[in-house]
PDB file of N, CA and C in Angstrom:
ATOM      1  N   UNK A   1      21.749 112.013  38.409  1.00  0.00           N
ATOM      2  CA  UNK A   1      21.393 113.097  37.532  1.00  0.00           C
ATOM      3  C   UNK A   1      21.619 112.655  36.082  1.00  0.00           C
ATOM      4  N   UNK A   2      20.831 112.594  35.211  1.00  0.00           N
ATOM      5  CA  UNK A   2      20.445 112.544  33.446  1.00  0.00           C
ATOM      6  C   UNK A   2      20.436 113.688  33.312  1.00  0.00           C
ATOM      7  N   UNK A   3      21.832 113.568  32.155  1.00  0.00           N
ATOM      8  CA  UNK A   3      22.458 114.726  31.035  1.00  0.00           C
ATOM      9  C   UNK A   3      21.284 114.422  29.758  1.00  0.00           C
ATOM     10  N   UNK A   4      20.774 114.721  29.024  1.00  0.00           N
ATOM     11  CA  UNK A   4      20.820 114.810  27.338  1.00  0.00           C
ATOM     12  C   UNK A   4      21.989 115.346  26.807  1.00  0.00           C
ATOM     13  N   UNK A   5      22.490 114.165  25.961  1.00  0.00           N
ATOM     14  CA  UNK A   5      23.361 114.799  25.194  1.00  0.00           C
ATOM     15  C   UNK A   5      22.871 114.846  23.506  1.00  0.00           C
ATOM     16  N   UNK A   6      23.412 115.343  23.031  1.00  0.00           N
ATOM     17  CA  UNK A   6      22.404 115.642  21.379  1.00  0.00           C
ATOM     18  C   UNK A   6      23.579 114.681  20.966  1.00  0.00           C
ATOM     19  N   UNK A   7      23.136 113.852  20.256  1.00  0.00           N
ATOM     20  CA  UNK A   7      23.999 113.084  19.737  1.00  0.00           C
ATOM     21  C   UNK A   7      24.466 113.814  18.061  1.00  0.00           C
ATOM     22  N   UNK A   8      25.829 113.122  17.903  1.00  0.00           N
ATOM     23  CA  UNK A   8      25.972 113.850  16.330  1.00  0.00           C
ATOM     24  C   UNK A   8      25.528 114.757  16.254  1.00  0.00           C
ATOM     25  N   UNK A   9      25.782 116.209  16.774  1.00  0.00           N
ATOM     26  CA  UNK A   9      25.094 117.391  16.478  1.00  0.00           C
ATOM     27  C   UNK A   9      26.159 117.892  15.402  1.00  0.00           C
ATOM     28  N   UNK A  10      25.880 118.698  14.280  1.00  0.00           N
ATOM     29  CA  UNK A  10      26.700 119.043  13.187  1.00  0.00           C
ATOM     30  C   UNK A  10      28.062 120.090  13.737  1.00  0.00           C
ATOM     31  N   UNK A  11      28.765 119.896  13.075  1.00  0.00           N
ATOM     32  CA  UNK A  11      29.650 121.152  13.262  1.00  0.00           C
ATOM     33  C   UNK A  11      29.239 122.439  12.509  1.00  0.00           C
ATOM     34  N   UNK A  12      28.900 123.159  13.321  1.00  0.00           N
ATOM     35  CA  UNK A  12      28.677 124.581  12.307  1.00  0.00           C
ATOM     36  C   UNK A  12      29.651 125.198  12.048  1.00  0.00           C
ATOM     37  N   UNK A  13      31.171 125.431  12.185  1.00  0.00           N
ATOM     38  CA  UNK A  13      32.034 125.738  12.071  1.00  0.00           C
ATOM     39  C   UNK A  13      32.501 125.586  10.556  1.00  0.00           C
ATOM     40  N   UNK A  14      32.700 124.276  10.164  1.00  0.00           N
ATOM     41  CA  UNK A  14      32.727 123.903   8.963  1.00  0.00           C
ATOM     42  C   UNK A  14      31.790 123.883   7.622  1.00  0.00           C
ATOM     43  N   UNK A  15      32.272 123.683   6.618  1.00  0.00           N
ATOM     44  CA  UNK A  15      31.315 123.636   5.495  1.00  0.00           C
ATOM     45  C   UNK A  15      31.646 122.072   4.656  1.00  0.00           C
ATOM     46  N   UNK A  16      30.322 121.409   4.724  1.00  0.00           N
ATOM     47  CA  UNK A  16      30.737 119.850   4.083  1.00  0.00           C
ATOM     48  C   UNK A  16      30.213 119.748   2.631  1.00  0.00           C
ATOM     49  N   UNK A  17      30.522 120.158   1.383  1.00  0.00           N
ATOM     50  CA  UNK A  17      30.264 120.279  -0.092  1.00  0.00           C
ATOM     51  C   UNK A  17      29.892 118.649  -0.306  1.00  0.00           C
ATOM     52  N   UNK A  18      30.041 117.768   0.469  1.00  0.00           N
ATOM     53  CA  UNK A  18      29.793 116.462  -0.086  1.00  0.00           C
ATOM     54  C   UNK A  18      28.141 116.233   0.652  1.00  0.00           C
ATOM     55  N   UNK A  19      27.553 116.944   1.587  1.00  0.00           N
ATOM     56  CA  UNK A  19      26.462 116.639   2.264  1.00  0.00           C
ATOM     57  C   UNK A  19      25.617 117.397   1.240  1.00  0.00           C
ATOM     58  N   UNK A  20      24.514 117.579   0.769  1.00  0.00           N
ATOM     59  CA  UNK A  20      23.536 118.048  -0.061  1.00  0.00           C
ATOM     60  C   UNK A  20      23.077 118.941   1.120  1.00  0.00           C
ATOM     61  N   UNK A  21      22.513 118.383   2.444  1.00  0.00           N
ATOM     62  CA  UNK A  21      21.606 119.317   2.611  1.00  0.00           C
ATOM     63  C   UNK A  21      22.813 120.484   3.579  1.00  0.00           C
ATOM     64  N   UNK A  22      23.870 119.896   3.995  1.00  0.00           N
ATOM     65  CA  UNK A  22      25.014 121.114   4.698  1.00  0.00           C
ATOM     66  C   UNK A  22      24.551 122.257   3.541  1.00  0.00           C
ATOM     67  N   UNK A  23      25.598 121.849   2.308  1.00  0.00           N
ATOM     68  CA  UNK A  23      25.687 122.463   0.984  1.00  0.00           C
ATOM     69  C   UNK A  23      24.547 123.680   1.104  1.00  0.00           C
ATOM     70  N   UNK A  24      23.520 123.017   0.672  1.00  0.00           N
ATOM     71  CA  UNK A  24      22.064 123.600   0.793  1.00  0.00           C
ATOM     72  C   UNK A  24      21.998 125.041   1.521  1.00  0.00           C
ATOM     73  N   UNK A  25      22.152 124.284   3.090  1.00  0.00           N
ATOM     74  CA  UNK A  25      22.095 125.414   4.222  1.00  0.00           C
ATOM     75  C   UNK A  25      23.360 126.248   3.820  1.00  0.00           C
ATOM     76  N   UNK A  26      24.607 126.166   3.905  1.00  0.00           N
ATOM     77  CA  UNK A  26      25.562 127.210   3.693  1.00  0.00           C
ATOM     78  C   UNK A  26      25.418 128.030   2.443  1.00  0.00           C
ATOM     79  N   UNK A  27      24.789 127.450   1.062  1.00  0.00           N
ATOM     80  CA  UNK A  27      24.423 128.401   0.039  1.00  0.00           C
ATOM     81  C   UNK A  27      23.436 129.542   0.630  1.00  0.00           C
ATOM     82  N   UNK A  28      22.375 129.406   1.284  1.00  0.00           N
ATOM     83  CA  UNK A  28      21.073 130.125   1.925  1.00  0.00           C
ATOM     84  C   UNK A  28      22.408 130.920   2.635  1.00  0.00           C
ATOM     85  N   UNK A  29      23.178 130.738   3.308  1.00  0.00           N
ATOM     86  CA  UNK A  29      23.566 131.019   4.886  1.00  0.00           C
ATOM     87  C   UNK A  29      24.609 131.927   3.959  1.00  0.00           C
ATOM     88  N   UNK A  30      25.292 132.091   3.458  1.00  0.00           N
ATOM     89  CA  UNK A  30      26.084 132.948   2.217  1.00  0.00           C
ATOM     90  C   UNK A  30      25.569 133.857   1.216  1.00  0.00           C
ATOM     91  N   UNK A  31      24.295 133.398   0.842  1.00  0.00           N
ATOM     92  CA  UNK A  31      24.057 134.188  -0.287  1.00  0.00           C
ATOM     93  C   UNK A  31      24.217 134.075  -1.802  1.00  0.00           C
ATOM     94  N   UNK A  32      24.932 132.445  -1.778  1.00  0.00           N
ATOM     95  CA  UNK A  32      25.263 132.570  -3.189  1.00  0.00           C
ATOM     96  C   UNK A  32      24.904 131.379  -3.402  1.00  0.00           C
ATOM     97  N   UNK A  33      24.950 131.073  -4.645  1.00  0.00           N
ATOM     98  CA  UNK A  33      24.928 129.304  -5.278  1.00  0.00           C
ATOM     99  C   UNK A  33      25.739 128.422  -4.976  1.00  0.00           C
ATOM    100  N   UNK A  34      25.422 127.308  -4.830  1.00  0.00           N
ATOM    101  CA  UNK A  34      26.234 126.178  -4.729  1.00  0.00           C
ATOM    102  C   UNK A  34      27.359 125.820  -5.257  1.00  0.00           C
ATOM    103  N   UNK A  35      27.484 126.159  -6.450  1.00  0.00           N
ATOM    104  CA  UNK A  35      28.749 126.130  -7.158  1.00  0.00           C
ATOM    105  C   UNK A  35      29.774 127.148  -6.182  1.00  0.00           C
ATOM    106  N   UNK A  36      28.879 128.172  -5.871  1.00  0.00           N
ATOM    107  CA  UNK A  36      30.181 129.403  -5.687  1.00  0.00           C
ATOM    108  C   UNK A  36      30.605 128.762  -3.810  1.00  0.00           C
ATOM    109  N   UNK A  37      29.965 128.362  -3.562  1.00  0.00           N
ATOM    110  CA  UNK A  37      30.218 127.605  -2.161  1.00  0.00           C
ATOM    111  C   UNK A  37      31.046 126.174  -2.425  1.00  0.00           C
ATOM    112  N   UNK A  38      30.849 125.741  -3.376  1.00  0.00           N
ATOM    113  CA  UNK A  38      32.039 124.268  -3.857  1.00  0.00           C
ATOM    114  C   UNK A  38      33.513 124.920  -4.171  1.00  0.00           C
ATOM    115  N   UNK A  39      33.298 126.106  -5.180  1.00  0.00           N
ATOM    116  CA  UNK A  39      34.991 126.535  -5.370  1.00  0.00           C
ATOM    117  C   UNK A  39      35.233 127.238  -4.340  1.00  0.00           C
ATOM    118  N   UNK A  40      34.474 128.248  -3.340  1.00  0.00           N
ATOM    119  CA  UNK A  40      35.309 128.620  -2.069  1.00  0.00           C
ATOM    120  C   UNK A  40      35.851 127.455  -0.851  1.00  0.00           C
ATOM    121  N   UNK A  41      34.782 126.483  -1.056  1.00  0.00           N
ATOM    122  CA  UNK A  41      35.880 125.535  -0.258  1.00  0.00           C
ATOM    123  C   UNK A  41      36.967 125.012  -0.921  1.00  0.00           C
ATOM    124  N   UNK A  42      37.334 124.398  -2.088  1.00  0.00           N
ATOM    125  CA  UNK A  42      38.232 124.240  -2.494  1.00  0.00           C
ATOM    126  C   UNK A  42      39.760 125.261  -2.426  1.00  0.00           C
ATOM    127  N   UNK A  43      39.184 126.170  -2.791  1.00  0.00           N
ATOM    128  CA  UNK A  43      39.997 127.878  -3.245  1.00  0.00           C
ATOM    129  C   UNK A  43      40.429 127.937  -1.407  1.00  0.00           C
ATOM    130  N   UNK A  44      39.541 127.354  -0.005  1.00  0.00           N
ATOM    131  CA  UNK A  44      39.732 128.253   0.824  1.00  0.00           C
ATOM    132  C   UNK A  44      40.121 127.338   2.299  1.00  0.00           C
ATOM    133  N   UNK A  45      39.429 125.903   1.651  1.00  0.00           N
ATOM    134  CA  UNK A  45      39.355 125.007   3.104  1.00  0.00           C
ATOM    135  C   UNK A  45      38.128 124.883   3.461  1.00  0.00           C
ATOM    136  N   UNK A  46      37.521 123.972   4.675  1.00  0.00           N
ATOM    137  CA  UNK A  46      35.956 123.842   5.162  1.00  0.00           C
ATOM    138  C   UNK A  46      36.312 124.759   5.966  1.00  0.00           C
ATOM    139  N   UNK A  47      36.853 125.532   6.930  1.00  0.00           N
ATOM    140  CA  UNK A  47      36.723 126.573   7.641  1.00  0.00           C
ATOM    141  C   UNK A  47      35.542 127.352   7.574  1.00  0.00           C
ATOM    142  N   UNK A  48      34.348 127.744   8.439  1.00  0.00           N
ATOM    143  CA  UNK A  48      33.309 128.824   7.644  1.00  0.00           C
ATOM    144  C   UNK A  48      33.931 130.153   7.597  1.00  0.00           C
ATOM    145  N   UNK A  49      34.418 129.960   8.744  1.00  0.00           N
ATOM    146  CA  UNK A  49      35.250 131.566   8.487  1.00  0.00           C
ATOM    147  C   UNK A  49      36.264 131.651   6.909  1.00  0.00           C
ATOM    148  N   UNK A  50      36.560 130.715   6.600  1.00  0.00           N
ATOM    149  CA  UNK A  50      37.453 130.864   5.433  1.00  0.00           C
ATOM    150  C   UNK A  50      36.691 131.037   3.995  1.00  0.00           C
ATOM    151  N   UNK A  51      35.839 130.084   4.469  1.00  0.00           N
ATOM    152  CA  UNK A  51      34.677 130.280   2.963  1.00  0.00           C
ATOM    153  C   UNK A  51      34.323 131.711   2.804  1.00  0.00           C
ATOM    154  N   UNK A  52      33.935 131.863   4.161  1.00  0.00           N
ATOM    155  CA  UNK A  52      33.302 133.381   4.071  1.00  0.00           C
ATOM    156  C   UNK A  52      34.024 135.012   3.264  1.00  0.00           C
ATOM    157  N   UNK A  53      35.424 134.464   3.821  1.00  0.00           N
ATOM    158  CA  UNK A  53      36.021 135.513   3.100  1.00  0.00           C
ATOM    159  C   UNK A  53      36.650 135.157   1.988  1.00  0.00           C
ATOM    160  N   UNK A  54      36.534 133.870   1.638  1.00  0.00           N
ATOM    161  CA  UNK A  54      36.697 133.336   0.036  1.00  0.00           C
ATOM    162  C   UNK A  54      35.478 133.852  -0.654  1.00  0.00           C
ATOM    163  N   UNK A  55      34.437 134.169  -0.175  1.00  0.00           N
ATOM    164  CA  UNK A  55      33.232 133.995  -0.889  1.00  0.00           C
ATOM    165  C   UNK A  55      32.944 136.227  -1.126  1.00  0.00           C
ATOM    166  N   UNK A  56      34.022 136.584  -0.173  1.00  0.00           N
ATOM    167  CA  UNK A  56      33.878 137.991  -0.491  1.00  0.00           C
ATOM    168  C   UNK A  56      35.190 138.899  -1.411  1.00  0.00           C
ATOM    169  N   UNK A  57      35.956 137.609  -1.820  1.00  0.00           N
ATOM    170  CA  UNK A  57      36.837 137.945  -2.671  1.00  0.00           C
ATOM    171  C   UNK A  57      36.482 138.536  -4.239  1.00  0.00           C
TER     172      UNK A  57
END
């Protein structure tokens, strides 16, 4: 029996400010600009859950 496995599939859990296109998608996926998604990870951790409620502070 042949599995597919997806290789390197992303973590969606996290938020990566150094990837352009992560960045990208989590600004869309938030609602806000990029900047405001660079200081909530900083301010909060890559956690998405953490950004998220960094980002509703």
């Amino acid at each position: 029996m042949n599995r597919k496995i997806k290789a390197n599939a992303p973590d969606s859990r996290t938020v990566d400010i150094d990837d352009a296109y992560a960045l990208e998608f989590w600004a869309r996926e938030f609602n806000v600009s990029q900047d405001k998604v660079k200081a909530a990870v900083i301010a909060a951790g890559t956690a998405a859950p953490d950004v998220k409620r960094q980002l509703k502070k």
